[in-house]
N, C-alpha and C. Protein backbone atom coordinates (compact mmCIF):
# COMPACT_ATOMS: atom_id res chain seq x y z
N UNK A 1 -5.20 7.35 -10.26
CA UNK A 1 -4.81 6.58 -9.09
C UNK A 1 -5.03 7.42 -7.85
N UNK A 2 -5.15 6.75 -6.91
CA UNK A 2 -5.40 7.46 -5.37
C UNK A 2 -4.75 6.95 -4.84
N UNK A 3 -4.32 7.95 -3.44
CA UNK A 3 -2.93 7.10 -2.29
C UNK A 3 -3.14 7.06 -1.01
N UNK A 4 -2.55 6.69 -0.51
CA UNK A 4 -2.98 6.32 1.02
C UNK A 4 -1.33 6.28 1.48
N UNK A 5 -1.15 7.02 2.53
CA UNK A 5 -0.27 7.54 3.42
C UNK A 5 -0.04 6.64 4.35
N UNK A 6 0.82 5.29 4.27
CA UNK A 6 0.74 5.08 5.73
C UNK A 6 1.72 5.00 6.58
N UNK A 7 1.93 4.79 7.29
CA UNK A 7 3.23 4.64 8.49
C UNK A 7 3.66 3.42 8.94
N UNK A 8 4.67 2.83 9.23
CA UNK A 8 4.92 1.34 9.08
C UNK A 8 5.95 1.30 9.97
N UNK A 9 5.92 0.55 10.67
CA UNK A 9 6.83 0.21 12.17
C UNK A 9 7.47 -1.15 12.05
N UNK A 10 9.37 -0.80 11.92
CA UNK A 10 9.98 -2.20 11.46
C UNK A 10 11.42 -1.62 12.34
N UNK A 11 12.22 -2.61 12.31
CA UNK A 11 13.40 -2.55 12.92
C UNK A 11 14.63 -2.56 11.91
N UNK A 12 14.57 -2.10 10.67
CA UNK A 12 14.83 -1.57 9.78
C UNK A 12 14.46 -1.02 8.24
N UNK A 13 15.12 -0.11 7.75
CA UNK A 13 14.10 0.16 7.09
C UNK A 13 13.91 -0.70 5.57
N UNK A 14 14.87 -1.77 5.39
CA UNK A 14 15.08 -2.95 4.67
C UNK A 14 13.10 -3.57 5.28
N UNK A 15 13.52 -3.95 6.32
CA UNK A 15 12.17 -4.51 6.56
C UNK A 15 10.68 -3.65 6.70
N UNK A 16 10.72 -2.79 6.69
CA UNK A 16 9.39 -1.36 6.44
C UNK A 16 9.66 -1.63 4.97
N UNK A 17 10.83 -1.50 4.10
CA UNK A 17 10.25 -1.47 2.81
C UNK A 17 9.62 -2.96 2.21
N UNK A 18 10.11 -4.16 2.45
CA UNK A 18 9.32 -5.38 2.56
C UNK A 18 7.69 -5.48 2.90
N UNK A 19 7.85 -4.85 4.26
CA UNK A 19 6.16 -4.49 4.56
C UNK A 19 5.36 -3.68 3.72
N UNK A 20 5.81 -2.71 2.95
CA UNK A 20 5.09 -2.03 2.32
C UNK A 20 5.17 -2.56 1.20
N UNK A 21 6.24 -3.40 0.15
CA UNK A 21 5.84 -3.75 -0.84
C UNK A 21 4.86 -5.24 -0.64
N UNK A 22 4.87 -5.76 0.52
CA UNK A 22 3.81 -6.70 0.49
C UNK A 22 2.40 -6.10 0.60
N UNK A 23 2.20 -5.31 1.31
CA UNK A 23 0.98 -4.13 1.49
C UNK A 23 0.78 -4.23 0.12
N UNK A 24 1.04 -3.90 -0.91
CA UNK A 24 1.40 -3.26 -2.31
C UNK A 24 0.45 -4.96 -2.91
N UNK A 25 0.61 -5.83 -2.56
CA UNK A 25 0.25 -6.93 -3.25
C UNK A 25 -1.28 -7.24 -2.46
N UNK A 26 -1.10 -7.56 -0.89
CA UNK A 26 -1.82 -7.93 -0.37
C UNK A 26 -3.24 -6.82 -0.50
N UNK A 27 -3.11 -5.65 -0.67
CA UNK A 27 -4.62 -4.62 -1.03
C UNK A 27 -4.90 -4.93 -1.65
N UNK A 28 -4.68 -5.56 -2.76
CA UNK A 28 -5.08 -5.22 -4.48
C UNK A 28 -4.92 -6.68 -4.80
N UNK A 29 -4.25 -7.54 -5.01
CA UNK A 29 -4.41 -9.15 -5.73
C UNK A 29 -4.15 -10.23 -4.85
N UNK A 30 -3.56 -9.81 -3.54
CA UNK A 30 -3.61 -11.07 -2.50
C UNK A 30 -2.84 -12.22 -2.76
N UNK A 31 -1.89 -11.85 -3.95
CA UNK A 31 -1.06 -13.24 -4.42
C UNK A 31 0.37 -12.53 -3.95
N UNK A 32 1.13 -13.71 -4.07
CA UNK A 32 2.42 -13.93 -4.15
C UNK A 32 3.06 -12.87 -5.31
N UNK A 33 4.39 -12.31 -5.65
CA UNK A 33 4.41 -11.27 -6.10
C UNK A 33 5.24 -12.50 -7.76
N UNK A 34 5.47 -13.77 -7.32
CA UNK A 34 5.78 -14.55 -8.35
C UNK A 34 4.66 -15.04 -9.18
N UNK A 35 3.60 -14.55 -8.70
CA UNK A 35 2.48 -15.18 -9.58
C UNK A 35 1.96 -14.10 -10.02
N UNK A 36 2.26 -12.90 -10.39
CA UNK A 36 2.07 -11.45 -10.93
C UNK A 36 2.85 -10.99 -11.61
N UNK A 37 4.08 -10.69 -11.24
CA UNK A 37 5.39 -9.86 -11.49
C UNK A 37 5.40 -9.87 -13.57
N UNK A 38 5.47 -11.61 -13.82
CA UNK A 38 4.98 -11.57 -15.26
C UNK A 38 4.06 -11.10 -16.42
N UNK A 39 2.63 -10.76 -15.47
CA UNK A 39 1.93 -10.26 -16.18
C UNK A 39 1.80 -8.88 -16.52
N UNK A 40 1.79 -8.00 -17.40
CA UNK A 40 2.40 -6.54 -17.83
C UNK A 40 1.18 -5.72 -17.20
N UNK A 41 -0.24 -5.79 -17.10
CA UNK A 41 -1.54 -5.56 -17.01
C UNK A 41 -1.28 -5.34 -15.64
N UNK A 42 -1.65 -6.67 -15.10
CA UNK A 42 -1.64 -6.39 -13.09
C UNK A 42 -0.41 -5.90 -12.65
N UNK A 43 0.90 -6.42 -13.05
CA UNK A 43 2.22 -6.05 -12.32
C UNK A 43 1.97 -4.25 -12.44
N UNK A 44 1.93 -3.55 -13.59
CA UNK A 44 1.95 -2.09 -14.43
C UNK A 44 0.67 -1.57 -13.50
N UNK A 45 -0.33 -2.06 -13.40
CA UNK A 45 -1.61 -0.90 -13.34
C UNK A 45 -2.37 -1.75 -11.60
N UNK A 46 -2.46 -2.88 -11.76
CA UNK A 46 -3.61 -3.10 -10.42
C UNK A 46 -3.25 -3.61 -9.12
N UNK A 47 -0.98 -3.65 -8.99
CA UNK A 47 -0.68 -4.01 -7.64
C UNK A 47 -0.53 -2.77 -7.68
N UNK A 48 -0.33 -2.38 -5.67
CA UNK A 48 -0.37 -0.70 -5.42
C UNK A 48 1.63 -0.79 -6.06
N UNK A 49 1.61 0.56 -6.05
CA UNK A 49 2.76 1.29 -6.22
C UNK A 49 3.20 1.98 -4.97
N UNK A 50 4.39 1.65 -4.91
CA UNK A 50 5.39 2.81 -3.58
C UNK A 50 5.59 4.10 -4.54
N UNK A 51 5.20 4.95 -3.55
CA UNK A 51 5.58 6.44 -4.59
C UNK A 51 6.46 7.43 -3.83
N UNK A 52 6.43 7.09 -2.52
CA UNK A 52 7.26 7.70 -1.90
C UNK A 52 7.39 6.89 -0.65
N UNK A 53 8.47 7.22 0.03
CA UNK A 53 9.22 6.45 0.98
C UNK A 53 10.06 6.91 1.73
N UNK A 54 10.12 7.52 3.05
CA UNK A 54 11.18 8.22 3.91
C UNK A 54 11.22 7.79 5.55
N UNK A 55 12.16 8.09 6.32
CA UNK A 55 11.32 7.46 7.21
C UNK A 55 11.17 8.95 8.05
N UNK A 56 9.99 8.67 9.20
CA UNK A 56 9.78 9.60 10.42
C UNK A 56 10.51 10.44 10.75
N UNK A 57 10.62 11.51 11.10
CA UNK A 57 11.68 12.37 11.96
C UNK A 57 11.29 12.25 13.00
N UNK A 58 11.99 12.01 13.70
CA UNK A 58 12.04 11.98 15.52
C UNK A 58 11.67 10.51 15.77
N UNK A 59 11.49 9.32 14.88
CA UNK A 59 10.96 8.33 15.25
C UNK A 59 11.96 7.26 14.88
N UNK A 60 12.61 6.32 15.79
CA UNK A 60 14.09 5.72 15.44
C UNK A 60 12.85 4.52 14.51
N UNK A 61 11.87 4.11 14.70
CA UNK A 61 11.31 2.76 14.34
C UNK A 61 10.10 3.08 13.48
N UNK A 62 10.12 4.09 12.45
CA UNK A 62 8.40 4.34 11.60
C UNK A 62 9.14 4.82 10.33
N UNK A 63 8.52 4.60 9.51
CA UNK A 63 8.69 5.29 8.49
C UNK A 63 7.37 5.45 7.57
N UNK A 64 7.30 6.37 6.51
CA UNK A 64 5.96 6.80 6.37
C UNK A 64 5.96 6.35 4.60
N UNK A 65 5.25 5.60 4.13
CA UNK A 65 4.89 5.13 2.83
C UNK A 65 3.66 5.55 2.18
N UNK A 66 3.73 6.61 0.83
CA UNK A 66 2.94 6.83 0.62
C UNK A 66 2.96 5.80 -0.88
N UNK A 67 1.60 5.05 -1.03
CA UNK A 67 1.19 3.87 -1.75
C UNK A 67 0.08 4.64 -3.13
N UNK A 68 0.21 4.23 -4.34
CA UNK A 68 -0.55 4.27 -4.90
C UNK A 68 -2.02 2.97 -5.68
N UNK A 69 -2.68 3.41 -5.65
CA UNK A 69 -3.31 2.03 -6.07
C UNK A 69 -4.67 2.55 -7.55
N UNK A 70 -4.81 2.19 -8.22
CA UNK A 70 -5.62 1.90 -9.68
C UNK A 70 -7.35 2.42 -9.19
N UNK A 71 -7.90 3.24 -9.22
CA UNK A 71 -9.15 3.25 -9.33
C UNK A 71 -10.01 2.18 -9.25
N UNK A 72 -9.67 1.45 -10.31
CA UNK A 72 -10.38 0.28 -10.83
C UNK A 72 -10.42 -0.81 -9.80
N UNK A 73 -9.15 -0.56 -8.61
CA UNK A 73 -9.31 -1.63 -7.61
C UNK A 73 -10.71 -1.22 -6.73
N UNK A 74 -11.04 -0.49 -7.06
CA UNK A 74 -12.17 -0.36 -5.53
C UNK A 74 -13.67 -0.30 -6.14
N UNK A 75 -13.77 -0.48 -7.44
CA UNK A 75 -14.90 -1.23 -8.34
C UNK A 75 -15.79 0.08 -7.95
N UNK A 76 -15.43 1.41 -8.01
CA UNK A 76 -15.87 2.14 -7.63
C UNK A 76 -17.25 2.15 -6.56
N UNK A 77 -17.11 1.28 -5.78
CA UNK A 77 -17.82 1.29 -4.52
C UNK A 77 -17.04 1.67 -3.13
N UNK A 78 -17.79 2.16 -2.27
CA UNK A 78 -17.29 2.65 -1.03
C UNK A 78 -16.69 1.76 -0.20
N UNK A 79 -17.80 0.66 -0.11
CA UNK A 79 -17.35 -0.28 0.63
C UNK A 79 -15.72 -1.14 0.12
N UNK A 80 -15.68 -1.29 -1.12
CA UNK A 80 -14.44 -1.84 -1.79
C UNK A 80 -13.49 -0.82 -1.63
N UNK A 81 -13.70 0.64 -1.66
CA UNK A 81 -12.72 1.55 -1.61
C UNK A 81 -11.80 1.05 -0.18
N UNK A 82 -12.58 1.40 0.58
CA UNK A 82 -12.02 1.02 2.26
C UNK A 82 -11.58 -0.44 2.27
N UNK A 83 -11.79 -1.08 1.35
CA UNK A 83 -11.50 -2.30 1.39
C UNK A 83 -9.69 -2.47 0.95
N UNK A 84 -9.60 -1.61 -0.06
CA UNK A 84 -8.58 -1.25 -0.94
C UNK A 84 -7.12 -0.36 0.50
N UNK A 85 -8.26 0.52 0.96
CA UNK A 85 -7.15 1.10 1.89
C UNK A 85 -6.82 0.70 2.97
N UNK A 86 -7.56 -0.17 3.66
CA UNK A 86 -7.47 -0.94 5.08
C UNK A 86 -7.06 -2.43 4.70
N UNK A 87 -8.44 -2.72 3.85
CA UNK A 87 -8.22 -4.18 3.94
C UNK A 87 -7.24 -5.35 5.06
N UNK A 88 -7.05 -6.44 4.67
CA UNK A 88 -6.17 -7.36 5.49
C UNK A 88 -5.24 -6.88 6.46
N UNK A 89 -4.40 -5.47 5.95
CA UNK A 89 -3.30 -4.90 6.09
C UNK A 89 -3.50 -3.53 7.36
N UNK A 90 -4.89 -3.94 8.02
CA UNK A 90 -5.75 -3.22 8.74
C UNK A 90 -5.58 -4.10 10.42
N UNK A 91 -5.02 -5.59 9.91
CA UNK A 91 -4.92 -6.00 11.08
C UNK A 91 -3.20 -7.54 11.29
N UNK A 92 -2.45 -5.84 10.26
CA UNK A 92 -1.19 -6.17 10.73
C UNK A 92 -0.45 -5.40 11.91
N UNK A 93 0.20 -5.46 13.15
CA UNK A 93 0.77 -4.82 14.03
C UNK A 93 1.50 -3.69 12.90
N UNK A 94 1.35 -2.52 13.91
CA UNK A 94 2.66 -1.32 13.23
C UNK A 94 2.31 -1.10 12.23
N UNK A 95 0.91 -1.17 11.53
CA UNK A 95 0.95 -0.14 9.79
C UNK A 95 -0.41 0.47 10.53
N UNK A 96 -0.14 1.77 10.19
CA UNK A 96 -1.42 2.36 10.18
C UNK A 96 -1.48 3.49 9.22
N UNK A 97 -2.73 3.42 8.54
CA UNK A 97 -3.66 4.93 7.91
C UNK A 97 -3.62 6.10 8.34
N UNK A 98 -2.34 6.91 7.80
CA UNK A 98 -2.32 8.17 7.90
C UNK A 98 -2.93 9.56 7.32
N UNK A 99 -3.37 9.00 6.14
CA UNK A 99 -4.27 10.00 5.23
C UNK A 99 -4.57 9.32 4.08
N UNK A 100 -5.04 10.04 3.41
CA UNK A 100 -5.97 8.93 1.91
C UNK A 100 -5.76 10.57 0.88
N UNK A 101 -5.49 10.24 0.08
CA UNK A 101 -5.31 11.41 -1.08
C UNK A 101 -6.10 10.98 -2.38
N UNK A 102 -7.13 11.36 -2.43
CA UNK A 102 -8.62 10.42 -3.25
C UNK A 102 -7.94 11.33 -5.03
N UNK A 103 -8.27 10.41 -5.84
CA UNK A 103 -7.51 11.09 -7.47
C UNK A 103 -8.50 12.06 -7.98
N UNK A 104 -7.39 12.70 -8.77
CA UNK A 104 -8.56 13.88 -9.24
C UNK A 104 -9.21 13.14 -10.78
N UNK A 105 -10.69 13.83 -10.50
CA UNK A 105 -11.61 13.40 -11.36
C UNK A 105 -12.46 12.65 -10.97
């Protein structure tokens, strides 16, 4: 798996963690998390994962989410990779791409 660092701007952190677990759906399967959650395959391995979660120091409104997501989502092409880390979630207010941590191997 590979991760992507990002930073997420909410007015609590109830709602940053909402944003990021929708992030978590919307990169990778674009569904509703009720039309997944059942299946052991996509829920387990191809929506992203929260792996870590804290918020900003010095920043009353950011907090920083680092996301994991499946190899297999980015069909090992470049263009799908960036697709995987930006995608949709590239032109929500307040999330932005802080670093990309590519998997070993």
């Amino acid at each position: 798996r590979f991760e992507v660092v990002y930073h997420v701007s909410a007015t609590s952190e109830a709602d940053a963690r909402e944003r990021t677990f929708g992030m978590c759906l919307e990169q990778t399967v674009e569904l509703p998390e009720k039309l997944v959650r059942d299946d052991p395959f996509i829920w387990g391995t191809v929506v992203g994962k929260i792996e870590e979660f804290k918020k900003v120091e010095g920043k009353p409104d950011l907090w920083q989410a680092k996301v994991s997501y499946a190899n297999d989502t980015t069909g090992y092409e470049f263009t799908q990779f960036l697709n995987v880390v930006f995608g949709n979630t590239s032109i929500q207010q307040g999330i932005t791409v802080e670093d990309i941590l590519p998997s070993e191997g």
